[in-house]
Protein backbone atom coordinates (compact mmCIF):
# COMPACT_ATOMS: atom_id res chain seq x y z
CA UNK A 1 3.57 10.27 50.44
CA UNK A 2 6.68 10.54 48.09
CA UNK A 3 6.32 7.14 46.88
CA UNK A 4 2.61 7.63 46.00
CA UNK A 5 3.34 10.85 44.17
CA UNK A 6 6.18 9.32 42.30
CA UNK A 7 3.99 6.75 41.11
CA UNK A 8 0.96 8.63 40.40
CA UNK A 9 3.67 10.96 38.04
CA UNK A 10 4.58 7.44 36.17
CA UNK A 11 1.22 6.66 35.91
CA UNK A 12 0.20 9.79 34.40
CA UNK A 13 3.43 9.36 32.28
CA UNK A 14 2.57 6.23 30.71
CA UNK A 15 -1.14 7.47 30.05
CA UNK A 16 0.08 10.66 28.29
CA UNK A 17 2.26 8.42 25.82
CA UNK A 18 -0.64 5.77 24.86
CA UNK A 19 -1.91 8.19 22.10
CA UNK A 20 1.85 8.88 20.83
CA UNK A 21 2.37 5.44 20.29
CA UNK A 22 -1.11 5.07 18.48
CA UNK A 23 -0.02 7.65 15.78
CA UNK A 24 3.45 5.37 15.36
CA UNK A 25 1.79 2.95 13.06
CA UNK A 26 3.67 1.86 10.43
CA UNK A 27 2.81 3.51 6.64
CA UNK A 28 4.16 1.41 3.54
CA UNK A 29 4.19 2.65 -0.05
CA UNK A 30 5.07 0.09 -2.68
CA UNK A 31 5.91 1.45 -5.91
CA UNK A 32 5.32 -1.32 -8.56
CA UNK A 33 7.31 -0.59 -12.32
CA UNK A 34 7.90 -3.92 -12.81
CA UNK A 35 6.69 -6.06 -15.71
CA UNK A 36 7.92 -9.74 -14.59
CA UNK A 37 4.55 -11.14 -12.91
CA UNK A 38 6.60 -12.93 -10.44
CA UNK A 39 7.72 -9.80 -9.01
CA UNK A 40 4.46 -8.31 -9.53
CA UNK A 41 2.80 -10.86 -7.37
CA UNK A 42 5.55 -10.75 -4.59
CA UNK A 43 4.94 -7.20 -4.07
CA UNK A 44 1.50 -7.43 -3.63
CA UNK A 45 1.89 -10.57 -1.32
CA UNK A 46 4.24 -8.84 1.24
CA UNK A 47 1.90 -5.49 0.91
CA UNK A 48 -0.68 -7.56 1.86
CA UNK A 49 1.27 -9.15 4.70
CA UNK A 50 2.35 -5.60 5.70
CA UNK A 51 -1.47 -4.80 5.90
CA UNK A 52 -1.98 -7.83 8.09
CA UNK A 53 0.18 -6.93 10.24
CA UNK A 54 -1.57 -3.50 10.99
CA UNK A 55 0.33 -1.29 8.56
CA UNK A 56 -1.44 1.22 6.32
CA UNK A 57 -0.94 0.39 2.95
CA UNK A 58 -0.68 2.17 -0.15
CA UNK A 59 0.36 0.93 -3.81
CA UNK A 60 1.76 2.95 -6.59
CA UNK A 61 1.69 1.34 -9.98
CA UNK A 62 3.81 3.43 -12.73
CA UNK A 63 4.37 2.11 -16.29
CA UNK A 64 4.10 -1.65 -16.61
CA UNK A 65 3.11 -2.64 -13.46
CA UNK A 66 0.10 0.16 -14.12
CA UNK A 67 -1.13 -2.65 -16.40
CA UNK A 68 -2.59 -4.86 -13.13
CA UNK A 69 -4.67 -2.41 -13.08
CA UNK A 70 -6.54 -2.23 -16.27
CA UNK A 71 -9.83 -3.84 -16.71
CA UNK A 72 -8.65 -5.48 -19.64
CA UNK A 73 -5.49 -6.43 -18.12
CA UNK A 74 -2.31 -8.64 -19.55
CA UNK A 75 -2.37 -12.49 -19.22
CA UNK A 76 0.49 -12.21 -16.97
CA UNK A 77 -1.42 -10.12 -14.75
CA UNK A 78 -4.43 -11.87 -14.27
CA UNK A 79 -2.54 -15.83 -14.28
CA UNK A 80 -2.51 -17.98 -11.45
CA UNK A 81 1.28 -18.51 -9.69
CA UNK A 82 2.72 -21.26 -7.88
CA UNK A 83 2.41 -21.85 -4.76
CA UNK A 84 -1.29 -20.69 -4.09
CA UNK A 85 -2.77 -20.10 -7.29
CA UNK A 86 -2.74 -16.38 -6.83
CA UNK A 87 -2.30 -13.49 -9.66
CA UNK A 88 -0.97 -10.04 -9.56
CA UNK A 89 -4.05 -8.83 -9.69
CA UNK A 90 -6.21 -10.86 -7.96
CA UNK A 91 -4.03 -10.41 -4.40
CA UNK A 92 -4.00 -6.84 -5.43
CA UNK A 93 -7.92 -6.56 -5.75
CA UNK A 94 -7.48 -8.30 -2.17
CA UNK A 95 -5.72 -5.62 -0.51
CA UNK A 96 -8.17 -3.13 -1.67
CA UNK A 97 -11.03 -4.82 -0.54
CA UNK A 98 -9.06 -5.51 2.80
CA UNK A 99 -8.40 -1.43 3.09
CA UNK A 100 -5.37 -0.77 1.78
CA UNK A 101 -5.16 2.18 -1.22
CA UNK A 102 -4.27 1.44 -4.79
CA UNK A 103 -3.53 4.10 -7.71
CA UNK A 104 -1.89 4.30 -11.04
CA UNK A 105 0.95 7.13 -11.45
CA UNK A 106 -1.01 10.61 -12.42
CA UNK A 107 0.83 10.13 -16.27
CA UNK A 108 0.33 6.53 -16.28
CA UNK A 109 -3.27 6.82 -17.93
CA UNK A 110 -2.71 9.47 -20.62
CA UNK A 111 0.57 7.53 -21.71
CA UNK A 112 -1.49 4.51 -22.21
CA UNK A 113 -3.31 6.26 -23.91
CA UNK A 114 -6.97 6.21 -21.81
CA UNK A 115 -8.22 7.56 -18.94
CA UNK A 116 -10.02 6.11 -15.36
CA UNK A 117 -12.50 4.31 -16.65
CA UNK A 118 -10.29 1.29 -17.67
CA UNK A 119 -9.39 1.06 -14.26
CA UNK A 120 -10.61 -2.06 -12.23
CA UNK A 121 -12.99 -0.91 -9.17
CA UNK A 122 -11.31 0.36 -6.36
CA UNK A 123 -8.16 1.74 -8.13
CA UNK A 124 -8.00 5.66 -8.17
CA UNK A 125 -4.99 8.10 -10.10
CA UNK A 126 -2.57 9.00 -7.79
CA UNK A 127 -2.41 13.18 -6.63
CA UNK A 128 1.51 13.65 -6.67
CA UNK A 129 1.22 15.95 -4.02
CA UNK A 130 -0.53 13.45 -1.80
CA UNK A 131 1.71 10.86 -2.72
CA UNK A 132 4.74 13.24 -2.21
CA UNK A 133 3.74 13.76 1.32
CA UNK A 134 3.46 9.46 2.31
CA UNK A 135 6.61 8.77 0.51
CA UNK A 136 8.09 11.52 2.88
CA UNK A 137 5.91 10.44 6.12
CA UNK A 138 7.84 10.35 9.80
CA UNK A 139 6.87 6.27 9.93
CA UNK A 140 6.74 5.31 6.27
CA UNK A 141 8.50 2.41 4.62
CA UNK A 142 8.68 1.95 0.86
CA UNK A 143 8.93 -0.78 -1.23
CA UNK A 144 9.68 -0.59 -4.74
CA UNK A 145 9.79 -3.39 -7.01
């Protein structure tokens, strides 16, 4: 009877912790500045990896690297690299349509002097308190390139 009851308690255990570990999934903010297109493009290609891999994802673009996200966007930004013929832009127009979350930096647009709707689809201004609260998340990674 002891040895049944002990391992009805572990079973029990190990049921009670299945939702716990659900909520563990892994969060990762990238925070993109940069202007260099390389760098551009490898943030967006391990965010997408990341996103792959079952994380949530969520990209912040502030000053330069808010330019992937204009409509009319730099040359850089919109170029095919080496090795797969992938741009900045393009992977990042990837990610969104593969679920992960985009947004310029909430001063990004009125510095540039426009406003949303020179934003590519899918890409949203940021609410710093929103963003405040996944940079500080219990399971969140950043990246900032």
């Amino acid at each position: 009877m002891r040895k049944l009851l002990s391992a009805a308690t572990i079973a029990a255990a190990s049921l009670c912790s299945l939702p716990a570990q659900a909520s563990d999934q892994a969060d990762l903010v990238t925070v993109l500045t940069s202007e260099e297109p390389q760098t551009q493009l490898m943030s967006m290609v391990l965010t997408m990896q990341a996103l792959k891999q079952g994380a949530s994802t969520y990209v912040l673009l502030c000053g330069p690297g808010g330019d992937l996200a204009l409509k009319d966007a730099p040359e850089a930004a919109t170029a095919p690299q080496k090795s797969k013929g992938m741009s900045p832009q393009g992977l990042m127009q990837k990610i969104i349509a593969s679920g992960g979350t985009v947004e310029v930096c909430a001063i990004y647009l009125p510095n540039k002097g426009t406003d949303a709707s020179s934003l590519i689809d899918g890409v949203t201004v940021a609410k710093p308190p929103a963003m405040a609260s996944r940079l500080l998340g219990e399971h969140t990674r950043i990246l900032s390139f």
